[in-house]
C-alpha atoms as a PDB file:
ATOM      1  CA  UNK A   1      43.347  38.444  17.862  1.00  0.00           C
ATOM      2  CA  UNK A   2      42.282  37.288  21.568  1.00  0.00           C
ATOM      3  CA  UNK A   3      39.987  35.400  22.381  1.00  0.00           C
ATOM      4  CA  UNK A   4      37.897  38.142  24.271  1.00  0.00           C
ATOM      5  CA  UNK A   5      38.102  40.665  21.389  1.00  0.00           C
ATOM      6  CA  UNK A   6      36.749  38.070  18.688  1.00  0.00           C
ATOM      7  CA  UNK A   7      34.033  37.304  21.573  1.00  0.00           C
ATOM      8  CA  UNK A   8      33.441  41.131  21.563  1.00  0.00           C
ATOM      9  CA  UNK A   9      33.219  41.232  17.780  1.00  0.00           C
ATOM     10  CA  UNK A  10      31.112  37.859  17.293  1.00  0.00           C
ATOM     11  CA  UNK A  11      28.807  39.299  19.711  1.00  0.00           C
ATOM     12  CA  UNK A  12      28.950  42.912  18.174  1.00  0.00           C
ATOM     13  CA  UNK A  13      27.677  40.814  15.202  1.00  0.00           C
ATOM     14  CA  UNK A  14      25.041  39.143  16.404  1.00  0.00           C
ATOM     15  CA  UNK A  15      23.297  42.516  17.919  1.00  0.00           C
ATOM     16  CA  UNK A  16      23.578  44.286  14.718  1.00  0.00           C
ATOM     17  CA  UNK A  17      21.945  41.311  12.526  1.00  0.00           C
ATOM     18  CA  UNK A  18      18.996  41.210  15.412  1.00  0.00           C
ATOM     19  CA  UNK A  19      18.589  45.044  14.881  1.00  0.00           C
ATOM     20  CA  UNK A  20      18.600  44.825  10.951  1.00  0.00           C
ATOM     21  CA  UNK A  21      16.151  41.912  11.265  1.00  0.00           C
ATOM     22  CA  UNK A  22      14.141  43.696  13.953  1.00  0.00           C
ATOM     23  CA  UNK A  23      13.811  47.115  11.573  1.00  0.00           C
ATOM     24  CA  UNK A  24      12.952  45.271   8.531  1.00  0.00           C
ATOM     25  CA  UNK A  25      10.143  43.553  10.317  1.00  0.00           C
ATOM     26  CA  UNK A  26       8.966  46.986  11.326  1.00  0.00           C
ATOM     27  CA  UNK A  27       9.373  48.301   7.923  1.00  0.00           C
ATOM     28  CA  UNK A  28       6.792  45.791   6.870  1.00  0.00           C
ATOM     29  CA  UNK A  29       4.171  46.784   9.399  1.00  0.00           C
ATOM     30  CA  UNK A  30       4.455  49.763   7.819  1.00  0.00           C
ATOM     31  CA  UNK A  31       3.068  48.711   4.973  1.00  0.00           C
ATOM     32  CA  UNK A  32      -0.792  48.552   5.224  1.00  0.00           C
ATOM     33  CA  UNK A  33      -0.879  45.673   2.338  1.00  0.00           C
ATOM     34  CA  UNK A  34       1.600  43.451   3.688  1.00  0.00           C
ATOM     35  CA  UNK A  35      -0.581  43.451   6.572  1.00  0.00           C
ATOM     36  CA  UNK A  36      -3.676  42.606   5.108  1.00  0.00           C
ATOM     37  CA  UNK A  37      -1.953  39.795   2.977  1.00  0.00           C
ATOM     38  CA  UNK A  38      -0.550  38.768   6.329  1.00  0.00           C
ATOM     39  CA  UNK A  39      -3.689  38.347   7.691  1.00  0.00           C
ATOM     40  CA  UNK A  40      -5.227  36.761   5.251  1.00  0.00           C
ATOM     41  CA  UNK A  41      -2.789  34.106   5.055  1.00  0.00           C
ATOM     42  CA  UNK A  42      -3.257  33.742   9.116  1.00  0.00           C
ATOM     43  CA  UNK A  43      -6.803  33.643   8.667  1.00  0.00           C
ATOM     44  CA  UNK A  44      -6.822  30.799   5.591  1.00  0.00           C
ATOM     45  CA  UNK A  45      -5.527  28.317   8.284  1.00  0.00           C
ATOM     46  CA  UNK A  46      -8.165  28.030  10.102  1.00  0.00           C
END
């Protein structure tokens, strides 16, 4: 394997972990109780 095609592929990688990350975050804003936990917890620190 070159070195260009395993940069292509590490890269490849790192794009499609970002999107899975990215949708799962957005799944939870779906989620009218995670965001009211969420908030809560934000608002506890001050």
């Amino acid at each position: 394997m070159s070195s260009t095609h395993r940069h292509a592929l590490q890269r490849t990688a790192w794009l499609a972990a970002a999107l899975a990350v990215l949708g799962g975050v957005f799944a939870l804003y779906t989620r009218p109780a995670f965001l009211v936990t969420l908030i809560d917890q934000v608002w506890s620190c001050f």
